[in-house]
Protein backbone atom coordinates (compact mmCIF):
# COMPACT_ATOMS: atom_id res chain seq x y z
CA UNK A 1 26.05 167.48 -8.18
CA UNK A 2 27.61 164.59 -6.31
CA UNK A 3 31.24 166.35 -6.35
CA UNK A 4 29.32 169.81 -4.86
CA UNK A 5 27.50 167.60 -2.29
CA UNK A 6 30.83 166.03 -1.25
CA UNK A 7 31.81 169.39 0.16
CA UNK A 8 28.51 171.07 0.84
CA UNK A 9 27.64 168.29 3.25
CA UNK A 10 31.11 168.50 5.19
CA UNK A 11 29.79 170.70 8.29
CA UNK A 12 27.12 167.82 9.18
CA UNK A 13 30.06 164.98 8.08
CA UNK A 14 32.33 166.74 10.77
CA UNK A 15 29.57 166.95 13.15
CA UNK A 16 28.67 163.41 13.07
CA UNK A 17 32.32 162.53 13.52
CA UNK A 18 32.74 164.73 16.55
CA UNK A 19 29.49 163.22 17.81
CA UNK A 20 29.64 159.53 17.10
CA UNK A 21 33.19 158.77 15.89
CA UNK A 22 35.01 158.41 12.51
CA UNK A 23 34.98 154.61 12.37
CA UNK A 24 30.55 155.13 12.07
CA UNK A 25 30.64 157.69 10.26
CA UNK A 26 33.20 156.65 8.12
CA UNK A 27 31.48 153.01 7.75
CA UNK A 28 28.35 154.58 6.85
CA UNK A 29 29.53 156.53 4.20
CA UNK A 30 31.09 153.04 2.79
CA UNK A 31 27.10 151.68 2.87
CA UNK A 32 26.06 154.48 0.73
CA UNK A 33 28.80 155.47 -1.67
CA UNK A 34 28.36 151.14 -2.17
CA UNK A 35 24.16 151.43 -2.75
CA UNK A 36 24.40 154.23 -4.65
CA UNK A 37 26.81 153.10 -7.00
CA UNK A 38 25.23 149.79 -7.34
CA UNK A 39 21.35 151.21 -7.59
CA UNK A 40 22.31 153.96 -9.88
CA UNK A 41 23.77 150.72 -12.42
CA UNK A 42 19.75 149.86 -12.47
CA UNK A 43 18.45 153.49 -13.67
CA UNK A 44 17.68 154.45 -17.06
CA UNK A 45 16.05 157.95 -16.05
CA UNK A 46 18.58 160.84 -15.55
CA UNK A 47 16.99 162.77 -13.29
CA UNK A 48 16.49 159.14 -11.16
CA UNK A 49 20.15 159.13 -11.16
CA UNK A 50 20.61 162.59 -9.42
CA UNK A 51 19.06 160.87 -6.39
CA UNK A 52 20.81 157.79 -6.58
CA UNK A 53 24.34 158.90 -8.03
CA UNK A 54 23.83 162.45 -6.82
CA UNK A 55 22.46 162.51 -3.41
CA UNK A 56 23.19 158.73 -2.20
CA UNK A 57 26.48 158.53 -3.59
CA UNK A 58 27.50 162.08 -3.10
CA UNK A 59 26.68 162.30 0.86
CA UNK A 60 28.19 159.10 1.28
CA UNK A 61 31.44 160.17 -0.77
CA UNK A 62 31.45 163.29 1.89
CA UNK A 63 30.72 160.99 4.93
CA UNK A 64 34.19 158.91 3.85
CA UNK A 65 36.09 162.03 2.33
CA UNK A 66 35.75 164.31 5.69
CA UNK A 67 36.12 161.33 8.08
CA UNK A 68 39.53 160.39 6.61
CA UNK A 69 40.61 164.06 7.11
CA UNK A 70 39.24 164.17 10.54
CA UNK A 71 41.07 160.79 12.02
CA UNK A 72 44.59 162.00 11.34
CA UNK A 73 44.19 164.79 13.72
CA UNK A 74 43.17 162.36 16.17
CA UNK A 75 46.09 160.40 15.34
CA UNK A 76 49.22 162.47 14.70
CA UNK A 77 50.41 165.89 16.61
CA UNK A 78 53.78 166.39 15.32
CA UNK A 79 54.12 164.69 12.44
CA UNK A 80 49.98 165.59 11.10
CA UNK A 81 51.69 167.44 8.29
CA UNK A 82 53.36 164.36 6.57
CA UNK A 83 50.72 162.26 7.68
CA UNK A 84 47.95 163.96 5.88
CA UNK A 85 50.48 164.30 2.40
CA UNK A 86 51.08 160.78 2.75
CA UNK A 87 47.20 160.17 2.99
CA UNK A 88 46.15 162.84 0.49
CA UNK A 89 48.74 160.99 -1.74
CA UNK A 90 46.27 158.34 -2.27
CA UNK A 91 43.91 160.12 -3.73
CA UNK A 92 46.38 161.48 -6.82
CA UNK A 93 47.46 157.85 -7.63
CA UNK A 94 43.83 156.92 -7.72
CA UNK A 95 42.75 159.69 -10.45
CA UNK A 96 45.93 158.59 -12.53
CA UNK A 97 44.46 154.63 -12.10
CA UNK A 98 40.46 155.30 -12.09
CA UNK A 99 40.81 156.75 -15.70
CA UNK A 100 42.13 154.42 -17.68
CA UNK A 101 40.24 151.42 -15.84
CA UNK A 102 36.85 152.74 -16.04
CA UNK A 103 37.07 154.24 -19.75
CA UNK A 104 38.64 150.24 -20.37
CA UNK A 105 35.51 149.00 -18.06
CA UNK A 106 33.34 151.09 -20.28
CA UNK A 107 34.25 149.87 -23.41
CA UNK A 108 34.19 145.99 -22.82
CA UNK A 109 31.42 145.62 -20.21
CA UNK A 110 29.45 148.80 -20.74
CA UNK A 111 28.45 151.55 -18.30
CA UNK A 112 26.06 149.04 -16.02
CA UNK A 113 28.27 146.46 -15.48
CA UNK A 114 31.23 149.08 -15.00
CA UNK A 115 29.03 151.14 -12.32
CA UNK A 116 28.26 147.15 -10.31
CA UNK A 117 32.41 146.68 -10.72
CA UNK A 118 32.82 150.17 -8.88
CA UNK A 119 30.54 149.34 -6.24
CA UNK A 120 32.08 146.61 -5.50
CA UNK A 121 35.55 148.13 -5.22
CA UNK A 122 33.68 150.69 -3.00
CA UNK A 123 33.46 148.14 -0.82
CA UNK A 124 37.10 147.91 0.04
CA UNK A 125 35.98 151.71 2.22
CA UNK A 126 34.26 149.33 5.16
CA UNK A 127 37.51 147.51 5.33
CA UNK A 128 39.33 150.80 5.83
CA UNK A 129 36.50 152.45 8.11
CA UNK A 130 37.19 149.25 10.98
CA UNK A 131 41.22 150.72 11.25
CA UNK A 132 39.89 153.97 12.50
CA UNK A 133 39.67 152.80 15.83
CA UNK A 134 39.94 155.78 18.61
CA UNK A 135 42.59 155.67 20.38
CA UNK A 136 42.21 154.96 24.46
CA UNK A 137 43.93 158.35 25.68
CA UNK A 138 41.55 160.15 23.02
CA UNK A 139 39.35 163.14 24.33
CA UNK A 140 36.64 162.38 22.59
CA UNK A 141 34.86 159.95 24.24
CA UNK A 142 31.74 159.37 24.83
CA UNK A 143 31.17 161.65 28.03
CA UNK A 144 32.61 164.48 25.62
CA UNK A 145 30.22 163.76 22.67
CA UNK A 146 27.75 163.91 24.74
CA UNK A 147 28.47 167.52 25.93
CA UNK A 148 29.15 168.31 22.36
CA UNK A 149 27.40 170.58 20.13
CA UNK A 150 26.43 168.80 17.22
CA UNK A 151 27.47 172.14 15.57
CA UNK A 152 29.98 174.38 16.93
CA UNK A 153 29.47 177.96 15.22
CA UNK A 154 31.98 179.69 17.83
CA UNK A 155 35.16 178.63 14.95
CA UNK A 156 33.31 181.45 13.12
CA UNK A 157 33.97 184.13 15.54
CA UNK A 158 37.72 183.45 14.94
CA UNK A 159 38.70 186.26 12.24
CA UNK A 160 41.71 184.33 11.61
CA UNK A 161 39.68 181.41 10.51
CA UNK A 162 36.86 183.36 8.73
CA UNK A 163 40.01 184.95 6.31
CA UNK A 164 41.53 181.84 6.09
CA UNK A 165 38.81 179.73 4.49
CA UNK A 166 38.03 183.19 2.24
CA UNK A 167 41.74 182.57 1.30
CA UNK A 168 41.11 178.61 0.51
CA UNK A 169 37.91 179.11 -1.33
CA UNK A 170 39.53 182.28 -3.32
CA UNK A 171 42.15 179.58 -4.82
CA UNK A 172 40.05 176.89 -5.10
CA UNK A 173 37.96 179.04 -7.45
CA UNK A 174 40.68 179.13 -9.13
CA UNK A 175 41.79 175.81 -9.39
CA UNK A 176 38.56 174.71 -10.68
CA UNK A 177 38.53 177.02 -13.23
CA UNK A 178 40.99 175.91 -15.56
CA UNK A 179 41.31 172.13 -14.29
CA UNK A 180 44.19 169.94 -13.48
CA UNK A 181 45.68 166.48 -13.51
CA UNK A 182 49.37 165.92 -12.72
CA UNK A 183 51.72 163.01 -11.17
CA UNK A 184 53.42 165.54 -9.66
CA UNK A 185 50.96 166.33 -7.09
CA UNK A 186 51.41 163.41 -5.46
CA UNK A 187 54.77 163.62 -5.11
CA UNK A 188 54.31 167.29 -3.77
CA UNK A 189 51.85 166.27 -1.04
CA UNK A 190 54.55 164.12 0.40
CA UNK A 191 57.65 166.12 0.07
CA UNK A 192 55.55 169.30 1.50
CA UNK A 193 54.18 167.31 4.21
CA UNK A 194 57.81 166.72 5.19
CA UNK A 195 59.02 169.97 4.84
CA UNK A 196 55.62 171.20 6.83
CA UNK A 197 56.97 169.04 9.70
CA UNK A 198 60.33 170.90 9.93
CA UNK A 199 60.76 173.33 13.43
CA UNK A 200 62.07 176.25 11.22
CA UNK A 201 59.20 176.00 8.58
CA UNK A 202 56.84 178.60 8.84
CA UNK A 203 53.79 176.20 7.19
CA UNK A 204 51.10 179.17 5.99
CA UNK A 205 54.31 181.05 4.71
CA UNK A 206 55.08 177.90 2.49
CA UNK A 207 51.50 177.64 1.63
CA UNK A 208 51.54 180.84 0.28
CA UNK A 209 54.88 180.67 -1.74
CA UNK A 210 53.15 177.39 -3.06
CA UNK A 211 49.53 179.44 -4.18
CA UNK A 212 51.88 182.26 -5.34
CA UNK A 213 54.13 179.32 -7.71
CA UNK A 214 50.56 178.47 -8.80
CA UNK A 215 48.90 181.61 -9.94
CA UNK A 216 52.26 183.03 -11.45
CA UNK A 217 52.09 180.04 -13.70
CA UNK A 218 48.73 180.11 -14.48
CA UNK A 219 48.63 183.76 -15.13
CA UNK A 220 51.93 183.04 -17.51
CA UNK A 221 50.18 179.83 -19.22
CA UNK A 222 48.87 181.24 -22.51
CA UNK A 223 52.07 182.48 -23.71
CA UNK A 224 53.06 178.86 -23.93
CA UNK A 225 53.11 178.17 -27.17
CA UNK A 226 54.29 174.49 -27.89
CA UNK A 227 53.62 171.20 -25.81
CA UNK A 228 56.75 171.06 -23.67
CA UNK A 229 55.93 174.50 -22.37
CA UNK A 230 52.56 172.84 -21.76
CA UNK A 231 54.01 169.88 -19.84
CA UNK A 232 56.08 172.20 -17.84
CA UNK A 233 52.97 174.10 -16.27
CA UNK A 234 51.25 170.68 -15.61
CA UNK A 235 54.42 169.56 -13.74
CA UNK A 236 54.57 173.08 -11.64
CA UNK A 237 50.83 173.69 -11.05
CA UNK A 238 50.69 170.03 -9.85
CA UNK A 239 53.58 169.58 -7.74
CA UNK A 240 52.94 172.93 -5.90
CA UNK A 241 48.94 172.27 -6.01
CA UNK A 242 50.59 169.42 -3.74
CA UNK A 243 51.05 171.80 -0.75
CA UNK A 244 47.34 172.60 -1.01
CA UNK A 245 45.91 169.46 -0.87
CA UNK A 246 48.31 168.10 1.53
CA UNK A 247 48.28 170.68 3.99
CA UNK A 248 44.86 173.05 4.00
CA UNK A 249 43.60 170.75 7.04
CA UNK A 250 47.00 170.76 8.63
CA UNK A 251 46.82 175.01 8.50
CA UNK A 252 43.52 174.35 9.95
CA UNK A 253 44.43 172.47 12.86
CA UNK A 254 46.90 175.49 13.51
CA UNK A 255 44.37 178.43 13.12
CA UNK A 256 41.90 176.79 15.23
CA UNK A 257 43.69 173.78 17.44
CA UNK A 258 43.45 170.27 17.23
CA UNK A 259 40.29 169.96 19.04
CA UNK A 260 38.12 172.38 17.08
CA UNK A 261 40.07 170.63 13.66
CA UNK A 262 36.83 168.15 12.60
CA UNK A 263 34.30 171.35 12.70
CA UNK A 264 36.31 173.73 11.46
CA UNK A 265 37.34 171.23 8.39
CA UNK A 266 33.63 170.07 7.62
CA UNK A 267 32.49 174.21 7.41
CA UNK A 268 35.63 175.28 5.13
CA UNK A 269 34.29 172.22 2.86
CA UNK A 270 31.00 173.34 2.87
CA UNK A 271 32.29 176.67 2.03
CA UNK A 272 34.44 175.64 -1.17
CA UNK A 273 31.67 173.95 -2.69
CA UNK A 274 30.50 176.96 -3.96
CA UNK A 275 33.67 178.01 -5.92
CA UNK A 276 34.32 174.42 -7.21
CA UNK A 277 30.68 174.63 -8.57
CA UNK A 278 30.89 177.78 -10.03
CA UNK A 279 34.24 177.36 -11.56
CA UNK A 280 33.71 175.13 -14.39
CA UNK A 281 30.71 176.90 -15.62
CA UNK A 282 32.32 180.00 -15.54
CA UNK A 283 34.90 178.79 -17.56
CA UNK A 284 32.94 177.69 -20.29
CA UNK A 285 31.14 181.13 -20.20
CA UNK A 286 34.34 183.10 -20.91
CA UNK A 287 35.54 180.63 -23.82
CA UNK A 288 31.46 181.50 -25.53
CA UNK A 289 32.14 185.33 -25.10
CA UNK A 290 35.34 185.49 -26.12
CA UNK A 291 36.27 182.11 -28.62
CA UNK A 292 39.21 181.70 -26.43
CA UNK A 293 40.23 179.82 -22.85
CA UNK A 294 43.38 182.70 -22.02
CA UNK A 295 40.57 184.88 -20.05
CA UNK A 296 39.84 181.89 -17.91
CA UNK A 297 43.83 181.14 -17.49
CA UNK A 298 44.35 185.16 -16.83
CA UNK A 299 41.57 185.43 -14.11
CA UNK A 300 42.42 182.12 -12.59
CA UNK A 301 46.15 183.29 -12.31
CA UNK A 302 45.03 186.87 -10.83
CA UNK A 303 42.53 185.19 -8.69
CA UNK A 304 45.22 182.84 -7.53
CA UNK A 305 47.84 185.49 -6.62
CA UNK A 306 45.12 187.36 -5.03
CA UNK A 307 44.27 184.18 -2.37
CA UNK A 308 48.05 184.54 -1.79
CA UNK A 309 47.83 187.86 -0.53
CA UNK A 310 45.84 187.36 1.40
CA UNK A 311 47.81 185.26 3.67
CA UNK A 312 49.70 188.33 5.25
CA UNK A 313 45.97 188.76 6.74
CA UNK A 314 45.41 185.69 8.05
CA UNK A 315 48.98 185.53 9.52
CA UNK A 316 48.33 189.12 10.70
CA UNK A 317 45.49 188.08 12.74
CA UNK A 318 46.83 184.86 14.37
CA UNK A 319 49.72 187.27 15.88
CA UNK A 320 46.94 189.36 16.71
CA UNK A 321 44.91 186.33 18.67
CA UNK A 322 47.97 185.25 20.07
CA UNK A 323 48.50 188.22 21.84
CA UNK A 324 45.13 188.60 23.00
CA UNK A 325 45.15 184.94 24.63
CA UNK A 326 48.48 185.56 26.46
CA UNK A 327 47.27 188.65 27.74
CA UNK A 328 43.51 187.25 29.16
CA UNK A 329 45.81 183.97 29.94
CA UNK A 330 45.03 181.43 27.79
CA UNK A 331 46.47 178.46 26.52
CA UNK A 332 48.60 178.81 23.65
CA UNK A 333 50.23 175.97 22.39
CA UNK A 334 49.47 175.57 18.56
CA UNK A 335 51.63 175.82 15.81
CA UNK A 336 50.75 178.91 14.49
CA UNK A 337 49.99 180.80 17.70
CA UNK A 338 46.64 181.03 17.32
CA UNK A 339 44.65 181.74 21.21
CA UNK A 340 41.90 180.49 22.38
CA UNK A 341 40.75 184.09 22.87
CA UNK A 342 39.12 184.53 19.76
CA UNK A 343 36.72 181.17 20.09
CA UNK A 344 36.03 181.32 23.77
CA UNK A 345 32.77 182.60 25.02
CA UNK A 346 32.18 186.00 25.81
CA UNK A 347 30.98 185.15 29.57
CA UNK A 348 34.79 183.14 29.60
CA UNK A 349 36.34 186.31 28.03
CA UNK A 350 35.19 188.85 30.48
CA UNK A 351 35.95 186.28 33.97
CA UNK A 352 39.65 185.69 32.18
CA UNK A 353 39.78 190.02 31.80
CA UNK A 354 38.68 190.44 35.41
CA UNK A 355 41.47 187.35 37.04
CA UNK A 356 43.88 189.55 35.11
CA UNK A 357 43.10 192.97 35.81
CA UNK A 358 42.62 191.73 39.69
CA UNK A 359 46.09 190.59 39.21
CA UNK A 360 47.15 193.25 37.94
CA UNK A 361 45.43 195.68 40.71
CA UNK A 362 47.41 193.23 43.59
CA UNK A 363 50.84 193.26 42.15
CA UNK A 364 50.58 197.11 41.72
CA UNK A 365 49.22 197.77 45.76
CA UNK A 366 52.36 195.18 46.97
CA UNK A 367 54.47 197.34 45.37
């Protein structure tokens, strides 16, 4: 429940950013992943704890999670993709760390005491929430909160975007399915981020060479036989489920542009938290009916390979936008060549087709 709220509450986390800042939103998602760590250590009734573990803890998990996604764009321009590996990095040492240290926490001061010792390390989350600070030349100020929609639904009228965050959830399905821990995926968040930065790197083409690595090696998984073969597929699905992590919000910020990157990140959370809940149980499911986990690895493969196919859409339909905004004359300056065409209101859309065909009509009568 509180992993499912992390991502179902990332529209209103992103909405909150764009309307009071990261560093609040940010610092109030410290307060409550800290209370409801630290009330839940005082409950002895489970479904007590879905409140206090699951709602408190999960919305302020989201609050922290979507923030820290959101400030980089605000941040970093040309160098967001090894930015947000570096940052994403973080999170794949702490899994390796948070293991070991709470199953030792468990067993020599017992689940109470351990849930009090996490809260307090919590606490370290207000110390990073002061550092994100806007910066003076940011847009976002407080003129342009105001004017704000608390939430912006035109990101949905991008096609682009709708088939990209089909293509993230598709894989993320996926992902959850079988389950995964690796090293390596840290190490791939940073070395993709710093490939993603390269001029000559197309980065949704390297994305999906990375989803296609992953569901090849999924799909090929239960033929392994012995545990090297099993180390091995760790090794690949995590460094390549490095490119993933690291760069899904940096894609973003391409299909949509940097300043629609906070709203269009909090809905494509909101959006995978239905895969990454239905994953797990679906896995067990298959293993009841058929005394076995190959189905799960065989439809998480296929699903996997599918998501990567479906990139040629979404890359399809960025040329397609791109073309659309030169042609009614907008601005066009993200990495992918995504318009503003596609997100612009249709009263904007029709003044922007009459300038042109105006134009048009003039140059034709001079000649």
């Amino acid at each position: 429940m509180a992993m499912g709220l992390n991502f179902f509450f990332g529209p209103i986390s992103s909405a909150l950013c764009d309307r009071f800042g990261c560093l609040v939103v940010s610092f109030a998602g410290a307060l409550l992943s800290i209370s409801g760590l630290f009330l839940t250590s005082f409950i002895q009734k489970v479904h007590i704890m879905y409140v206090t573990y699951g709602l408190v803890w999960g919305v302020g998990s989201s609050f922290s999670f979507v923030s820290s996604i959101v400030v980089l764009g605000q941040y970093f321009d040309r160098r967001l993709a090894l930015a947000n590996g570096i940052a994403t990095s973080g999170s794949g040492v702490g899994s390796l760390v948070a293991g070991p240290v709470i199953n030792y926490l468990l067993a020599s001061v017992g689940w109470k005491r351990s849930m009090r010792i996490l809260s307090a390390f919590a606490g370290l989350l207000c110390i990073a929430a002061m550092i994100f600070i806007p910066r003076k030349n940011l847009q976002s100020t407080r003129e342009r909160r105001e004017c704000t929609k608390l939430f912006d639904t035109s990101i949905w009228k991008s096609k682009a975007y709708v088939l990209w965050v089909t293509t993230v959830a598709v894989f993320q399905f996926s992902a959850w399915l079988i389950g995964f821990l690796s090293i390596t995926s840290t190490l791939g968040r940073v070395v993709f981020g710093k490939i993603s930065d390269l001029k000559f790197v197309n980065r949704l083409y390297l994305y999906q060479f990375s989803i296609f690595s992953i569901g090849l090696s999924t799909l090929l998984c239960p033929l392994v036989k012995n545990y090297a073969g099993l180390v091995g597929y760790a090794l690949t699905f995590g460094f390549f489920d490095g490119c993933f992590v690291g760069q899904v919000a940096v894609i973003t910020a391409d299909v949509v542009g940097h300043d629609k990157l906070s709203q269009a990140v909090g809905n494509m959370f909101g959006t995978l938290a239905i895969p990454m809940s239905l994953g797990p149980p679906l896995a067990g499911w298959l293993y009841e009916a058929f005394g076995s986990y190959d189905e799960a690895f065989y439809i998480a493969g296929s699903v996997a390979l599918f998501s990567s196919l479906l990139i040629f859409g979404v890359n399809y339909m960025i040329r397609k936008q791109s073309i659309a905004g030169r042609q009614l004359g907008f601005k066009n300056d993200y990495s992918l060549g995504v318009s503003e065409a596609e997100t612009a209101p249709d009263s904007v859309r029709l003044e922007r087709y009459r300038i042109t065909a105006n134009a048009g009509r003039e140059a034709h009568c001079h000649q």
